[in-house]
Protein backbone atom coordinates (compact mmCIF):
# COMPACT_ATOMS: atom_id res chain seq x y z
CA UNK A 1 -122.65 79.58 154.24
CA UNK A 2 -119.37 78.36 153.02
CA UNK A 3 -120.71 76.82 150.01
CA UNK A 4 -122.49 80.00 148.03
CA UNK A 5 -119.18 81.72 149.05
CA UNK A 6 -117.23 79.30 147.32
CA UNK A 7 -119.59 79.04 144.24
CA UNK A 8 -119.81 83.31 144.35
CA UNK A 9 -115.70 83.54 144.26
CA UNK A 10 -115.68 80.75 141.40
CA UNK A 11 -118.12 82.52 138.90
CA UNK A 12 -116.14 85.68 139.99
CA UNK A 13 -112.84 83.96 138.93
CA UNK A 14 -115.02 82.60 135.77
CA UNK A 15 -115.70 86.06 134.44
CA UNK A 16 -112.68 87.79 135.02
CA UNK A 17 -110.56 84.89 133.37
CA UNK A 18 -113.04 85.01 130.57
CA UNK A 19 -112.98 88.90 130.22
CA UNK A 20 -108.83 88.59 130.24
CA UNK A 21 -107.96 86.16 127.66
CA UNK A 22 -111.76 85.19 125.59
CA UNK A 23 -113.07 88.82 125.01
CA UNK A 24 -109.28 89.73 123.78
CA UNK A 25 -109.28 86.80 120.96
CA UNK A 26 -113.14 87.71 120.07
CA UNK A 27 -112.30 91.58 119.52
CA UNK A 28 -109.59 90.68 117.72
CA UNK A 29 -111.83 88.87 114.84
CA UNK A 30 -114.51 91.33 115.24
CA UNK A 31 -111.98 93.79 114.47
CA UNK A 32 -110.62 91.98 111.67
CA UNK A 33 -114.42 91.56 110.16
CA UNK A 34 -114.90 95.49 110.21
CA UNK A 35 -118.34 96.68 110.68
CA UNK A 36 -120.24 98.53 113.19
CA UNK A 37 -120.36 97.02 116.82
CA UNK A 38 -123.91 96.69 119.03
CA UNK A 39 -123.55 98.47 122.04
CA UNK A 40 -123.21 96.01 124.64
CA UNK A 41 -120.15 94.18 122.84
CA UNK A 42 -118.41 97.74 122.84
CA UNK A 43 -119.19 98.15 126.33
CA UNK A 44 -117.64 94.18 127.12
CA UNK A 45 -114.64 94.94 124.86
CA UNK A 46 -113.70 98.07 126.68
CA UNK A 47 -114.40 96.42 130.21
CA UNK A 48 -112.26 93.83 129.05
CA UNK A 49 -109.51 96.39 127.93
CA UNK A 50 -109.65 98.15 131.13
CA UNK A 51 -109.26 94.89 133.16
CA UNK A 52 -106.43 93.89 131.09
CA UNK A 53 -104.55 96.99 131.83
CA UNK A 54 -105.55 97.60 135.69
CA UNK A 55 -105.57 94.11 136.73
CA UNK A 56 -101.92 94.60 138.36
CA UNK A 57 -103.26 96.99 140.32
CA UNK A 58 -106.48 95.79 141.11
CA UNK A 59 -105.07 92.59 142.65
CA UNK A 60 -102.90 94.61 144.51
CA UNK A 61 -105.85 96.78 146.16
CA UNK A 62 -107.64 93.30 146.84
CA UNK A 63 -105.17 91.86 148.44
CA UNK A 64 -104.22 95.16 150.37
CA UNK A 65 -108.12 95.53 151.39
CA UNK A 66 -107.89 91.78 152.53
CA UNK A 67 -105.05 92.08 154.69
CA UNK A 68 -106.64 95.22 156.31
CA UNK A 69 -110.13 93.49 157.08
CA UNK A 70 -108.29 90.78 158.59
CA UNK A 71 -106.06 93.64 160.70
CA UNK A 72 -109.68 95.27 161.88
């Protein structure tokens, strides 16, 4: 069981490094370019932006909720 845990918290890492500093870089041009949007690249863009500005927070919580499972 260890090793789809492992792979799981990798793609995890994957998408959340790619959401915090890819996504930014690729709005930026799209921005630049004008033009409307699709959907689904407005919805990735403003995940992105929300991760970038709770991410502080959110890694605090996980580590909090970690600490707490291990307590229980």
């Amino acid at each position: 069981m260890t090793d789809p845990v492992v792979v799981f918290v990798i793609a995890i890492l994957a998408v959340v490094g790619m959401l915090l500093f890819i996504v930014p870089v690729f709005a930026k041009m799209f921005g630049e370019l004008g033009g409307e949007l699709p959907a689904p690249t407005k919805v990735l863009i403003t995940l992105s932006d929300f991760l970038k500005t709770f991410a502080p927070l959110l890694l605090i919580a996980a580590v909090a909720g970690f600490i707490t499972w291990n307590r229980i």
